[in-house]
N, C-alpha and C. Protein backbone atom coordinates (compact mmCIF):
# COMPACT_ATOMS: atom_id res chain seq x y z
N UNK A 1 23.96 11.70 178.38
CA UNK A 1 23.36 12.89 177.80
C UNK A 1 23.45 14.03 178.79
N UNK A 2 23.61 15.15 178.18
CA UNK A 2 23.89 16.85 179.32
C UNK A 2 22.94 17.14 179.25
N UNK A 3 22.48 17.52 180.54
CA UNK A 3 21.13 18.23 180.85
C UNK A 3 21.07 19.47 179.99
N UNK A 4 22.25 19.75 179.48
CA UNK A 4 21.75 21.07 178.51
C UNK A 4 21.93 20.63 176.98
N UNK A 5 22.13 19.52 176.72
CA UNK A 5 21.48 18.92 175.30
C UNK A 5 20.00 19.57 174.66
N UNK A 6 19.55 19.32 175.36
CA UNK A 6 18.04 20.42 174.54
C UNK A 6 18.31 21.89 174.03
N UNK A 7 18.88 22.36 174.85
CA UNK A 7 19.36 23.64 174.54
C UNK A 7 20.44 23.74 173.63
N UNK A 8 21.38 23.23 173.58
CA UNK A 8 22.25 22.77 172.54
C UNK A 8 21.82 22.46 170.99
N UNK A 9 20.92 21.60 171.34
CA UNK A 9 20.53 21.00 169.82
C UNK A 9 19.32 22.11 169.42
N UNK A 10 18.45 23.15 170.35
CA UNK A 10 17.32 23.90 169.44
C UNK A 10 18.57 25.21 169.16
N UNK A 11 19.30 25.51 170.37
CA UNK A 11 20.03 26.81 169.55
C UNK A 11 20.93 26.81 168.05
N UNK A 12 21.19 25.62 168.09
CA UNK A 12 21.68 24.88 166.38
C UNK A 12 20.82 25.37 165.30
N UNK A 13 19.45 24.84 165.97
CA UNK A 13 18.37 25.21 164.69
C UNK A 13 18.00 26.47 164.82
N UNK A 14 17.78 27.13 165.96
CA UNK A 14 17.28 28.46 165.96
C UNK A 14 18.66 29.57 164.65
N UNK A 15 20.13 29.05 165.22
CA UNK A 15 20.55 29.70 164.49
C UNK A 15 20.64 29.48 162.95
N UNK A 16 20.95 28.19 162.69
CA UNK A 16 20.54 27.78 161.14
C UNK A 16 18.88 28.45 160.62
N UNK A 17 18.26 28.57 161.46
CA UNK A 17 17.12 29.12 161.05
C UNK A 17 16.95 30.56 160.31
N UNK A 18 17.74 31.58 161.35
CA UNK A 18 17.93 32.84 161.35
C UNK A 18 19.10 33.16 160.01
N UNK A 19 20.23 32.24 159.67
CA UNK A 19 20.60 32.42 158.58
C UNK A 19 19.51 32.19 157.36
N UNK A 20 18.81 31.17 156.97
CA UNK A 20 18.07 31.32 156.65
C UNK A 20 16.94 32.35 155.83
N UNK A 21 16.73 32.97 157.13
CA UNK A 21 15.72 33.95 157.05
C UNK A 21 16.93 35.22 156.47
N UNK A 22 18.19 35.17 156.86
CA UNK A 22 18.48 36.32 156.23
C UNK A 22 19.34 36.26 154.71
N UNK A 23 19.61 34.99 154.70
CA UNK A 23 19.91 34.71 152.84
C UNK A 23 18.40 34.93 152.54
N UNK A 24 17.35 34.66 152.63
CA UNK A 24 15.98 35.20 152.21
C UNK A 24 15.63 36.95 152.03
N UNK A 25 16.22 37.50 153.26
CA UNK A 25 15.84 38.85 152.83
C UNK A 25 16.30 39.47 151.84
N UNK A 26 18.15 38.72 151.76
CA UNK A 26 19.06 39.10 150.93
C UNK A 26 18.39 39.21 149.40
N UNK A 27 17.84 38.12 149.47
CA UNK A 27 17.49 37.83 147.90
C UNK A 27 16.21 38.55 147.35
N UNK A 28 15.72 38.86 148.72
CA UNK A 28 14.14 39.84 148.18
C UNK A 28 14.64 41.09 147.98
N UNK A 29 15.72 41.50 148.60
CA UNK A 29 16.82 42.90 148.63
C UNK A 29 17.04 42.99 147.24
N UNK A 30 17.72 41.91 146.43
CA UNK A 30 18.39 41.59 145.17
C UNK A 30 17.18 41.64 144.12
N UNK A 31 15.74 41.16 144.28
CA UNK A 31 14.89 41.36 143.29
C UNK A 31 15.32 41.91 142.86
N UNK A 32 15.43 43.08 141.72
CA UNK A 32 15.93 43.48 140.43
C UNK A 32 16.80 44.04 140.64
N UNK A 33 18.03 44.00 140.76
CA UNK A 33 19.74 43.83 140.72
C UNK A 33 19.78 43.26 139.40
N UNK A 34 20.20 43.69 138.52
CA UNK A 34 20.87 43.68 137.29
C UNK A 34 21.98 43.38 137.72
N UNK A 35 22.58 43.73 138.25
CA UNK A 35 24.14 43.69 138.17
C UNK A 35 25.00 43.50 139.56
N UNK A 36 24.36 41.98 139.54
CA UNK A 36 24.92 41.04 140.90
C UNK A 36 26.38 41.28 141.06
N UNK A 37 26.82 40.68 139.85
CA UNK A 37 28.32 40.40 140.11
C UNK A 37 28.89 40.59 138.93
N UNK A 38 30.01 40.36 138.33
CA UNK A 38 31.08 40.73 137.43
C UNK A 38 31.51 39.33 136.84
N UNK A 39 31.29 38.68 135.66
CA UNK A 39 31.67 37.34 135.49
C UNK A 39 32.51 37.95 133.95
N UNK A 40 33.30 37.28 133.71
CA UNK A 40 34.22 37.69 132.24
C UNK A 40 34.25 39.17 132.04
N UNK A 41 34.14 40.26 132.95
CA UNK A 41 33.94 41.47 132.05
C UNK A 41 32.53 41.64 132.53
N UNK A 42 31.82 41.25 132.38
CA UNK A 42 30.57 41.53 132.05
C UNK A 42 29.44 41.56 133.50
N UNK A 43 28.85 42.42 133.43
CA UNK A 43 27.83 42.30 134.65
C UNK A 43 26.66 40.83 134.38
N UNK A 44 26.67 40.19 135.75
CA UNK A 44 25.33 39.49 135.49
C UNK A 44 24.60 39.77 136.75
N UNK A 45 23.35 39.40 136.79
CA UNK A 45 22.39 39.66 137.60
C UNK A 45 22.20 38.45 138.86
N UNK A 46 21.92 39.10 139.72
CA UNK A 46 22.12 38.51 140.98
C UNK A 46 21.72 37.29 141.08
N UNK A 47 22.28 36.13 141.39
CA UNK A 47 21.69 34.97 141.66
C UNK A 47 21.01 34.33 142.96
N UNK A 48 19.73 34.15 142.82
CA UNK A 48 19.28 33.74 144.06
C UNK A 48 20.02 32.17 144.92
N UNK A 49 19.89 32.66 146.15
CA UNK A 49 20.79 31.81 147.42
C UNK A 49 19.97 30.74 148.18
N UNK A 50 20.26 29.53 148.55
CA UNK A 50 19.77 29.12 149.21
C UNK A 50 20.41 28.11 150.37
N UNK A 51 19.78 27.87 151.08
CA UNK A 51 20.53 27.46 152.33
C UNK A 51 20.45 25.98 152.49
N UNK A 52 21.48 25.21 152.39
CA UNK A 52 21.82 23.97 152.93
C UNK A 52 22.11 23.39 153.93
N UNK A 53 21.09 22.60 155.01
CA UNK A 53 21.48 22.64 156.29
C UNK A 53 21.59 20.80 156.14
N UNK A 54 22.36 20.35 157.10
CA UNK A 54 23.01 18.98 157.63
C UNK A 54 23.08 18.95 158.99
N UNK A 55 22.51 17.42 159.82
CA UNK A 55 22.88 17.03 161.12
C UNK A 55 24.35 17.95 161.48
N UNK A 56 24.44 18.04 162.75
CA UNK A 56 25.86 18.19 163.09
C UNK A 56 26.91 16.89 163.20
N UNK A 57 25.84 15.65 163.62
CA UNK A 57 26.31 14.60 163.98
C UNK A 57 26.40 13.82 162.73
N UNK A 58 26.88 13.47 161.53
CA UNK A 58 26.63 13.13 160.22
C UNK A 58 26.45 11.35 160.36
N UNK A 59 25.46 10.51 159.80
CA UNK A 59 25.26 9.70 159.92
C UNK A 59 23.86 9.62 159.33
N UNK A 60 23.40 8.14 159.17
CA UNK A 60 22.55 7.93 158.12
C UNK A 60 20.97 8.13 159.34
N UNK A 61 19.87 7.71 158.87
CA UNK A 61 18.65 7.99 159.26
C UNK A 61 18.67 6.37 160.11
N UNK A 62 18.70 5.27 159.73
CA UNK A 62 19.04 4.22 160.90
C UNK A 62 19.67 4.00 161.45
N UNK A 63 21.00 4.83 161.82
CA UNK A 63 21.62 4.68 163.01
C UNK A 63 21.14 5.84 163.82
N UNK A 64 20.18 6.68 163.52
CA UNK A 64 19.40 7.49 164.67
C UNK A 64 18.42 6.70 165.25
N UNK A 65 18.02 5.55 164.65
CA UNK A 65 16.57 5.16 164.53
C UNK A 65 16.84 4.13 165.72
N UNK A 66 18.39 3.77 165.33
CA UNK A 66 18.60 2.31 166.15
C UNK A 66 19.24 3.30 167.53
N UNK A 67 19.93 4.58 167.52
CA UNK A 67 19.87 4.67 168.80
C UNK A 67 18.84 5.14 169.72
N UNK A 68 17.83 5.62 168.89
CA UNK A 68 17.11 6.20 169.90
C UNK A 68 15.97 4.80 169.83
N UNK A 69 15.96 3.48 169.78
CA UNK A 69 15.11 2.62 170.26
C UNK A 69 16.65 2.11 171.26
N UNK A 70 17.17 1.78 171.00
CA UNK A 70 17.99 1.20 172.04
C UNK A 70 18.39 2.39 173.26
N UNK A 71 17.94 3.77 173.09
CA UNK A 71 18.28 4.59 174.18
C UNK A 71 19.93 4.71 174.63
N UNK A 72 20.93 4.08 174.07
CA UNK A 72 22.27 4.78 174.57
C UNK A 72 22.90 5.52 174.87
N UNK A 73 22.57 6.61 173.31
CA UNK A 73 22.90 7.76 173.60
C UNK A 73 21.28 8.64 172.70
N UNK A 74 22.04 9.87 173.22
CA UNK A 74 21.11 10.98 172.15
C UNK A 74 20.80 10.68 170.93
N UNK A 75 20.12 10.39 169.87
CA UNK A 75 20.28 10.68 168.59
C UNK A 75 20.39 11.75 167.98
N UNK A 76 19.91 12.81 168.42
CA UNK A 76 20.17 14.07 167.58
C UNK A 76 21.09 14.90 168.38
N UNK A 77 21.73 15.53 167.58
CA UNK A 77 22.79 16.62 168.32
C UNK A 77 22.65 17.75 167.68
N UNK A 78 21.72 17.93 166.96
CA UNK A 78 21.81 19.52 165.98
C UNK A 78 21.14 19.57 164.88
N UNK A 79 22.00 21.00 164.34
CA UNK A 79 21.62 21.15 162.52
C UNK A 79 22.89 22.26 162.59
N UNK A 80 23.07 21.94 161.68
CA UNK A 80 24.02 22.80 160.83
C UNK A 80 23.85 23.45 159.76
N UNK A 81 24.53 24.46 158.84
CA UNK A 81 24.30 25.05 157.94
C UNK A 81 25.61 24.42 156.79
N UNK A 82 25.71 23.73 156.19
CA UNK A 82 26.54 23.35 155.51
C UNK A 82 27.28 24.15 154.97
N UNK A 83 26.20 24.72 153.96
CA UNK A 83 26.41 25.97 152.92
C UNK A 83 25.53 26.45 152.13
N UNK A 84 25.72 27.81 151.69
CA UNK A 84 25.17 28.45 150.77
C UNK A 84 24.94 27.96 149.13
N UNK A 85 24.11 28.06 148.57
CA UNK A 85 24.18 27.38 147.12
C UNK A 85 23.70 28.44 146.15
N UNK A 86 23.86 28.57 145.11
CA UNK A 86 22.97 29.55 143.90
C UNK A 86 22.31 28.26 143.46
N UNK A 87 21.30 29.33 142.96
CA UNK A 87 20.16 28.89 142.76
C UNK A 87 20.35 28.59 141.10
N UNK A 88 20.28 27.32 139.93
CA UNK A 88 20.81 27.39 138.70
C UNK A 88 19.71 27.95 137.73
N UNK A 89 18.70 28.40 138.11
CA UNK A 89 17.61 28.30 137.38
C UNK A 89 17.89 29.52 136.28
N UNK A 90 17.52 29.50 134.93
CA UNK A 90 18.08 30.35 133.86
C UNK A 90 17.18 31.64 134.78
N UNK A 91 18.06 32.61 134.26
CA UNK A 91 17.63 34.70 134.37
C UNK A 91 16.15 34.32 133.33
N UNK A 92 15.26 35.80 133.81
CA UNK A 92 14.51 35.92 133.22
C UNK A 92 14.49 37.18 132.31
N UNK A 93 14.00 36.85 131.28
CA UNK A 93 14.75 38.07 130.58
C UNK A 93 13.32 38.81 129.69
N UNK A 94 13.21 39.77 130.44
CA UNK A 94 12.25 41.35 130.48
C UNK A 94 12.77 42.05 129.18
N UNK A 95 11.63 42.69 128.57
CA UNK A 95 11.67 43.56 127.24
C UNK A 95 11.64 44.93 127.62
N UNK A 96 12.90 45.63 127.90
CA UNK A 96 13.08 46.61 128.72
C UNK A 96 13.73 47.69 127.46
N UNK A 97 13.91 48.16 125.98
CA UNK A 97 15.03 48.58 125.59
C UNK A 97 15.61 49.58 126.07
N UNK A 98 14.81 50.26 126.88
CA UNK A 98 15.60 51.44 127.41
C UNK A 98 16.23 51.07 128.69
N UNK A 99 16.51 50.45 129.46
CA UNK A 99 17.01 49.97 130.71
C UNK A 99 18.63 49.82 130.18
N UNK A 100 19.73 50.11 130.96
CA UNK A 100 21.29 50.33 130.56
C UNK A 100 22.04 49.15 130.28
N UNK A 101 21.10 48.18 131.17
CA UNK A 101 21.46 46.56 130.69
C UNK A 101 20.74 45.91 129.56
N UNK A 102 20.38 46.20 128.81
CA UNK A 102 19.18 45.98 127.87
C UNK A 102 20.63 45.14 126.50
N UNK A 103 20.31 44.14 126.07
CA UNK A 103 20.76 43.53 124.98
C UNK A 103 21.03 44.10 123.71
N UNK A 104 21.24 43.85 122.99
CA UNK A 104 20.90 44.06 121.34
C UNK A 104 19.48 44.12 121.07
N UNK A 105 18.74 43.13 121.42
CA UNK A 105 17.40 42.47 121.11
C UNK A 105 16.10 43.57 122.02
N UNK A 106 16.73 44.22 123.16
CA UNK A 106 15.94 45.20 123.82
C UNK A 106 15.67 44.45 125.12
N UNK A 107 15.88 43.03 125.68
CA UNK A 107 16.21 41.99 126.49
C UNK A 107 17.00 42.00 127.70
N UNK A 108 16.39 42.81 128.82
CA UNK A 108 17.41 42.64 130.21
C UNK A 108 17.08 41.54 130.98
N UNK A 109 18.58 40.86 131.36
CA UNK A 109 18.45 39.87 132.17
C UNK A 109 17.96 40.12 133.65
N UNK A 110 17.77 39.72 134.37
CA UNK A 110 16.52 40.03 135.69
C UNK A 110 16.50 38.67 136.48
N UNK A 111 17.12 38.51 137.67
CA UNK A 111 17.54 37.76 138.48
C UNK A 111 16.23 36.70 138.72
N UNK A 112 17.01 35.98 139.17
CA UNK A 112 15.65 34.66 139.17
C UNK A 112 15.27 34.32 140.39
N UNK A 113 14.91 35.45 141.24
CA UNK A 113 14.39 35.05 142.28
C UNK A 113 12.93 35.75 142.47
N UNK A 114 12.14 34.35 142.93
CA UNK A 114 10.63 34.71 142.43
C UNK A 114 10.06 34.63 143.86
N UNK A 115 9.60 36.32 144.29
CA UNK A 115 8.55 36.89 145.26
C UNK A 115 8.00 35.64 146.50
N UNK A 116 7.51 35.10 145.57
CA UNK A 116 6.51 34.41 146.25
C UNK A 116 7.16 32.77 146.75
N UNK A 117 8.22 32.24 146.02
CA UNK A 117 8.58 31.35 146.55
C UNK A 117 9.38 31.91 147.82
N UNK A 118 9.99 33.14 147.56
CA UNK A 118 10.69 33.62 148.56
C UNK A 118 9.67 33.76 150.20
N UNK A 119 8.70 34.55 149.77
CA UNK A 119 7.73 34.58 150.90
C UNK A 119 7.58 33.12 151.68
N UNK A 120 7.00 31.82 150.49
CA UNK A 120 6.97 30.88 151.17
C UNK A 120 8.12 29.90 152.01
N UNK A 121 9.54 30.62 151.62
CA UNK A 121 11.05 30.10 152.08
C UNK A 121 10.83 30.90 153.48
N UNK A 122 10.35 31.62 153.78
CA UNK A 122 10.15 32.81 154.66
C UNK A 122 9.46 32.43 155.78
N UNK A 123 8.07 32.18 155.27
CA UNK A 123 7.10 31.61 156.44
C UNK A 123 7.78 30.30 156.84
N UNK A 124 8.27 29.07 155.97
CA UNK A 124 8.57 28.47 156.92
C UNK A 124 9.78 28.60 157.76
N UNK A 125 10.36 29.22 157.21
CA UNK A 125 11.57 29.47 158.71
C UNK A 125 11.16 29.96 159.62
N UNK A 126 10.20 31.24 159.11
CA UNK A 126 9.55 31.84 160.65
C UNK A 126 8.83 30.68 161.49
N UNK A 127 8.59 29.74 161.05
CA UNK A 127 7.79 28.78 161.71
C UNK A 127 8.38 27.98 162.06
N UNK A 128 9.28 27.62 161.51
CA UNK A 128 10.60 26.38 162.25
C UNK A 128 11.15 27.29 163.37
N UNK A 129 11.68 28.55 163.31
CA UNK A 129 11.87 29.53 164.61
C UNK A 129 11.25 29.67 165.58
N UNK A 130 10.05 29.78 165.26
CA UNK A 130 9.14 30.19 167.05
C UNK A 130 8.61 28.49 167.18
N UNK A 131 9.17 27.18 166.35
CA UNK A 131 8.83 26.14 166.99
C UNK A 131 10.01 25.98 167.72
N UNK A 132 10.96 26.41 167.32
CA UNK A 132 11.84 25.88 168.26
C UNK A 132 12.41 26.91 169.48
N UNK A 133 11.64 28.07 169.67
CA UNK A 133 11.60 28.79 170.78
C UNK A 133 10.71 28.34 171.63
N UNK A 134 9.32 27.43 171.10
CA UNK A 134 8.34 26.70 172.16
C UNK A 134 9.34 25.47 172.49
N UNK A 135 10.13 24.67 171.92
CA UNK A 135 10.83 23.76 172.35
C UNK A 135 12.06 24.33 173.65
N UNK A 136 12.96 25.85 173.36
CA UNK A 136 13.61 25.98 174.08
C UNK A 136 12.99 26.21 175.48
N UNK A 137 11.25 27.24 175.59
CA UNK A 137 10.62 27.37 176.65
C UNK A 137 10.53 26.38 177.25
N UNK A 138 10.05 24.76 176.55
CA UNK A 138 9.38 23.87 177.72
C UNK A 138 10.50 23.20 178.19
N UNK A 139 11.97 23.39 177.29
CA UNK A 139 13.19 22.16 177.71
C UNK A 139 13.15 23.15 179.36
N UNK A 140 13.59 24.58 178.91
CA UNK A 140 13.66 25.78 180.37
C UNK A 140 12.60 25.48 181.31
N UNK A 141 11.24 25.25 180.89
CA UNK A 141 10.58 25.14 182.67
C UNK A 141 10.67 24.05 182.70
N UNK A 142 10.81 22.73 181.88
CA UNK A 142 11.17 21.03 182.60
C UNK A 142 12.37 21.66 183.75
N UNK A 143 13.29 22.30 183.44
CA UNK A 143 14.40 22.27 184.10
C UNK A 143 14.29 22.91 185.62
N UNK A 144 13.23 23.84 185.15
CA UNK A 144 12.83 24.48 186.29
C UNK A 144 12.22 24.13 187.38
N UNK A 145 11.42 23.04 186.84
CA UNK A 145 10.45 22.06 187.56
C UNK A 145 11.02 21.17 188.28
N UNK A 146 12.24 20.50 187.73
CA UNK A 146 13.56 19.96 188.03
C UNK A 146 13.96 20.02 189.22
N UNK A 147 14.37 21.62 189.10
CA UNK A 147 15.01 22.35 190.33
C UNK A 147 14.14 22.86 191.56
N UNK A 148 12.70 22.71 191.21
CA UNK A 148 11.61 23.05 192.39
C UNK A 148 11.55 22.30 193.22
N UNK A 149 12.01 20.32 192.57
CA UNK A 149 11.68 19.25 193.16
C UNK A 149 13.01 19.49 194.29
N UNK A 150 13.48 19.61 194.63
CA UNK A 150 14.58 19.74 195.62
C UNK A 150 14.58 20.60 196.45
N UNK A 151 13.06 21.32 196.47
CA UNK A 151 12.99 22.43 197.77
C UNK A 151 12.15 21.63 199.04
């Protein structure tokens, strides 16, 4: 294991984190965007995003389990961001008739990304972030402490 493994594996998450947080703003940006994208001709309304993250090291949950009781090597090496996903959940569709996207029926479609789940996608990244800035602080003064022992 590299003495800079700690640092390695929280800057993984810090940055998967920070994407995160900014496919989140994206989508609070997009709240009412009518007209995400262009599908057949036709405008549709923005689809909310979400973030898919994976080990870096890909492997099942007991072969972490069995290395880190047998101590060989590291078990964790990261996080990754796999990919981006839309969100499938049907548009919500607002009784708007005067709005330029408005249906036959008086019916604008209106992106499906909802405030408040967003907020709560929000807090916890902010909170997976400054946990893993208390993780990068204490891996930094172990190291420091490290390096005191040799004076």
């Amino acid at each position: 294991m590299s003495i800079f493994q700690g640092f390695n594996t929280t800057a993984s998450a810090l940055t998967a984190q920070r994407l995160r947080m900014d496919v989140v703003s994206a989508n609070m940006a997009n709240v009412d965007s009518t007209r995400g994208r262009i599908v057949n001709g036709e405008w549709q309304p923005y689809k909310r995003k979400m973030v898919v993250m994976e080990p870096l090291k890909n492997g099942k949950f007991s072969n972490y389990l069995s290395k880190a009781m047998n101590q060989t090597e590291n078990p964790g090496q990261g996080v990754r961001v796999s990919r981006i996903i839309e969100d499938q959940t049907p548009f919500k569709m607002v009784f708007q008739p005067s709005h330029p996207d408005a249906n036959e029926e008086g019916y604008v479609a209106m992106p499906n990304v909802d405030p408040l789940k967003e907020m709560v996608d929000l807090m916890g990244a902010t909170r997976s972030y400054e946990a893993n800035v208390t993780t990068l602080n204490a891996t930094k003064n172990m190291l420091m402490k490290a390096l005191e022992i040799g004076r």
